[in-house]
Protein backbone atom coordinates (compact mmCIF):
# COMPACT_ATOMS: atom_id res chain seq x y z
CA UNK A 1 43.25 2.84 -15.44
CA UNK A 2 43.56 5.04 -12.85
CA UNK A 3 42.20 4.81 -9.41
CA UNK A 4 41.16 6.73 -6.71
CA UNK A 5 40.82 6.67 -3.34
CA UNK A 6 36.91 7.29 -1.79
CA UNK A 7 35.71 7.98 1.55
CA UNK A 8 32.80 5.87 2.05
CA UNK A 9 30.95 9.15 3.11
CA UNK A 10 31.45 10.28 -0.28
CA UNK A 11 29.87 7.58 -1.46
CA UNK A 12 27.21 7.23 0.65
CA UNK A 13 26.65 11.59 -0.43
CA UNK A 14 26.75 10.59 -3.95
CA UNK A 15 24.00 8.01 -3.81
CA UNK A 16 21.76 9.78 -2.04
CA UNK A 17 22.08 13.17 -4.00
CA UNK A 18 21.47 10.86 -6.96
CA UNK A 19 19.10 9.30 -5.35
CA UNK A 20 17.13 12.88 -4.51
CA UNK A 21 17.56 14.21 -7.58
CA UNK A 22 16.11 11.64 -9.51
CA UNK A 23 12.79 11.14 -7.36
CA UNK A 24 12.35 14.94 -7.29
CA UNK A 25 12.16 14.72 -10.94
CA UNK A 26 10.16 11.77 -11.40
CA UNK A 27 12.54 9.54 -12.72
CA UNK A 28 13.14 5.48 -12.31
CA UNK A 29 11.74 5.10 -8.22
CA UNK A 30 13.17 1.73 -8.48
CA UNK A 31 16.85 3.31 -8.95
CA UNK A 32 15.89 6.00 -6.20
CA UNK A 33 15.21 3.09 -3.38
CA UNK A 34 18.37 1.04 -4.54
CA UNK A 35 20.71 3.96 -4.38
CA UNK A 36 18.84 4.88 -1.01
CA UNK A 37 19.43 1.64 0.40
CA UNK A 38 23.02 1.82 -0.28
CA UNK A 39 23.81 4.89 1.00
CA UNK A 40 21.60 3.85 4.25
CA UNK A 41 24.10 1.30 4.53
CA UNK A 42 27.29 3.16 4.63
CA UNK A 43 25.60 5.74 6.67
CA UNK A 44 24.02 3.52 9.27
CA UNK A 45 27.71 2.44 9.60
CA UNK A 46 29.35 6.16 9.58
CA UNK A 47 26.77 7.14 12.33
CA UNK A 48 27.52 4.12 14.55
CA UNK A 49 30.70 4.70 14.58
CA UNK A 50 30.18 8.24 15.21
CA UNK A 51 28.90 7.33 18.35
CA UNK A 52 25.01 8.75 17.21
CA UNK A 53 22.34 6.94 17.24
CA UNK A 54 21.32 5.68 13.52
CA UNK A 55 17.47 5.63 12.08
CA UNK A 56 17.26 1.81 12.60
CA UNK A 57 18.58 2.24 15.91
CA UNK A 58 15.82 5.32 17.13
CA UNK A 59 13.31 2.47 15.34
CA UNK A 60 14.06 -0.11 17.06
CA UNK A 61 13.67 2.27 20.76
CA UNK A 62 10.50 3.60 19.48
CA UNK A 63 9.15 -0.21 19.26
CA UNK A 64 10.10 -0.24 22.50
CA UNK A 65 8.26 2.02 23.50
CA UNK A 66 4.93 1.30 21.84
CA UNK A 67 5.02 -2.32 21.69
CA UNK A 68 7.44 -3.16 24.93
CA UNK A 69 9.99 -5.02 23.78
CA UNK A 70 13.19 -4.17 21.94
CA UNK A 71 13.49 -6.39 18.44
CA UNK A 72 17.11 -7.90 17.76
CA UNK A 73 18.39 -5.02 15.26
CA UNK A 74 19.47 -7.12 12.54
CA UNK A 75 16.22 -8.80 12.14
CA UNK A 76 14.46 -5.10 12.54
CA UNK A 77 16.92 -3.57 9.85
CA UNK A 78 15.77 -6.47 7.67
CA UNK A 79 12.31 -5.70 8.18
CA UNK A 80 12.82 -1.82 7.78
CA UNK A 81 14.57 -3.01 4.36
CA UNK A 82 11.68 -4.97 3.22
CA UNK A 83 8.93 -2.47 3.87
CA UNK A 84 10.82 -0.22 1.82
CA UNK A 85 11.31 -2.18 -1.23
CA UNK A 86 15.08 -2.38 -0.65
CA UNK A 87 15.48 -6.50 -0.53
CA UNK A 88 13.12 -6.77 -3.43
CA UNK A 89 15.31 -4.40 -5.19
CA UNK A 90 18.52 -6.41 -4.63
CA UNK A 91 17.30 -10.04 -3.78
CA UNK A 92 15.86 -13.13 -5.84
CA UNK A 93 15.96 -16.27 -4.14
CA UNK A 94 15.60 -19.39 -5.72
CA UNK A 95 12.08 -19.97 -3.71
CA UNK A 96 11.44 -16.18 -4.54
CA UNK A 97 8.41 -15.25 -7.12
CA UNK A 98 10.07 -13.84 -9.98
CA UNK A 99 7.52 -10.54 -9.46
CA UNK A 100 6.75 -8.25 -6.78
CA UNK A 101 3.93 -5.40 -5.82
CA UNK A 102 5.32 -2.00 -4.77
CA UNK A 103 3.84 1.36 -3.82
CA UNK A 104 7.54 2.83 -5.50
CA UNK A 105 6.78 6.52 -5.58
CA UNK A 106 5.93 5.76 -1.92
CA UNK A 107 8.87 3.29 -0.83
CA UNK A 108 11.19 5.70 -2.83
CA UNK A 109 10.22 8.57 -0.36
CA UNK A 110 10.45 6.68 2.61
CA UNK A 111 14.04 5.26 1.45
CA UNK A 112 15.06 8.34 0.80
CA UNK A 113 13.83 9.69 4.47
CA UNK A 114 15.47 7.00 6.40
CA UNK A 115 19.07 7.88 4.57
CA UNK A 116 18.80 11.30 4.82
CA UNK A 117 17.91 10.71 8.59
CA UNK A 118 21.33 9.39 9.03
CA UNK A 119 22.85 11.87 6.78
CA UNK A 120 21.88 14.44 8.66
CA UNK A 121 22.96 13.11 11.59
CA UNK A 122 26.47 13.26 10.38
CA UNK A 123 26.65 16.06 8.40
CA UNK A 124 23.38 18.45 8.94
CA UNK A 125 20.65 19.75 6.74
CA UNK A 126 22.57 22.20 4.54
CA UNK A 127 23.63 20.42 1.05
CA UNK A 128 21.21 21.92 -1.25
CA UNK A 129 19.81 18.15 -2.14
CA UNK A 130 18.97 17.83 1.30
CA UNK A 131 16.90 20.76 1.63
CA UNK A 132 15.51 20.39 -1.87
CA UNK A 133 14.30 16.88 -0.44
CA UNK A 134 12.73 18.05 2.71
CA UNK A 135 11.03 21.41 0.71
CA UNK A 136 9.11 18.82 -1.33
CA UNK A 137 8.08 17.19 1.41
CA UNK A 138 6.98 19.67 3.65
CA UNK A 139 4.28 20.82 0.37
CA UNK A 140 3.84 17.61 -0.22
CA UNK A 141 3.35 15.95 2.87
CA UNK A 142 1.44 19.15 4.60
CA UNK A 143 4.77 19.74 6.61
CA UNK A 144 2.35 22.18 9.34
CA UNK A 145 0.10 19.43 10.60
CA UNK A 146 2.90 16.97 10.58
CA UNK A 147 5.07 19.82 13.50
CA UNK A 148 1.81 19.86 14.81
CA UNK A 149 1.53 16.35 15.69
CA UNK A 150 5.18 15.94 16.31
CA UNK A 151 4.71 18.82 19.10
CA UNK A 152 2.45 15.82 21.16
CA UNK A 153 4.92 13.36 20.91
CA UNK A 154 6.66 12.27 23.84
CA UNK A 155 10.35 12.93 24.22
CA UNK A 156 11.23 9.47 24.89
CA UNK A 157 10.05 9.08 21.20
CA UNK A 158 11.90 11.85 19.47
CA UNK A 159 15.05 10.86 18.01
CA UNK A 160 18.54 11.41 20.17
């Protein structure tokens, strides 16, 4: 056997283009938020230590914002996980029900968003999975009226 040495970035860019490719073609959304959720977790890492600001991190400022209080970031990753699907995909507790309801096709798409947020942070929006991502979503989605409404938002909530 024969090993090789990784950067975790490499990972992290494996997962995710895995990740895209299989929810662009319809396939397994419960793979697509697991390999998501992985790769947001290297990347969350990479962009921290970059010195960038990572997608939990702009979340937890725009709560701030709206809400007026900052929530601890470990607790707010946790929650960011939950709502999409990631700790059902990877957790079952003892006191856990053995089943679960999940909007996939949606939690898949957000999964995928947050990780590619931080993706891009590091690395920009040129891979080809990236922008085959984000051209699905701005047909899907009705990418005009979304810049429209993004154009009112205040700068304090834009990301860094």
């Amino acid at each position: 056997m024969t090993k090789t040495r990784f950067h975790k970035s490499e990972i992290a860019r494996r997962q995710l283009e895995t990740a895209v490719r299989l929810f662009l073609s319809g396939m397994d959304q419960s793979s697509v938020i697991t390999l998501a959720g992985a790769s947001s977790g290297i990347l969350d890492r990479l962009v921290r230590n970059a010195g960038k600001e990572p997608f939990v991190d702009y979340a937890c400022r725009v709560h701030r914002e709206l809400i007026g209080h900052t929530p601890k970031r470990r607790s707010y990753s946790h929650h960011i996980d939950k709502r999409l699907g990631i700790i059902a995909h990877k957790h079952l507790s003892k006191d856990d029900d053995e089943t679960v309801e999940l909007d996939l096709e949606q939690m898949a798409c957000d999964a995928l968003t947050r990780a590619l947020a931080d993706y891009m942070t590091l690395y920009g929006k040129d891979e080809p999975f990236v922008k085959a991502f984000f051209n699905w979503a701005w047909e899907t989605k009705d990418g005009q009226a979304l810049m429209k409404e993004f154009e009112t938002v205040s700068d304090r909530l834009r990301p860094a």
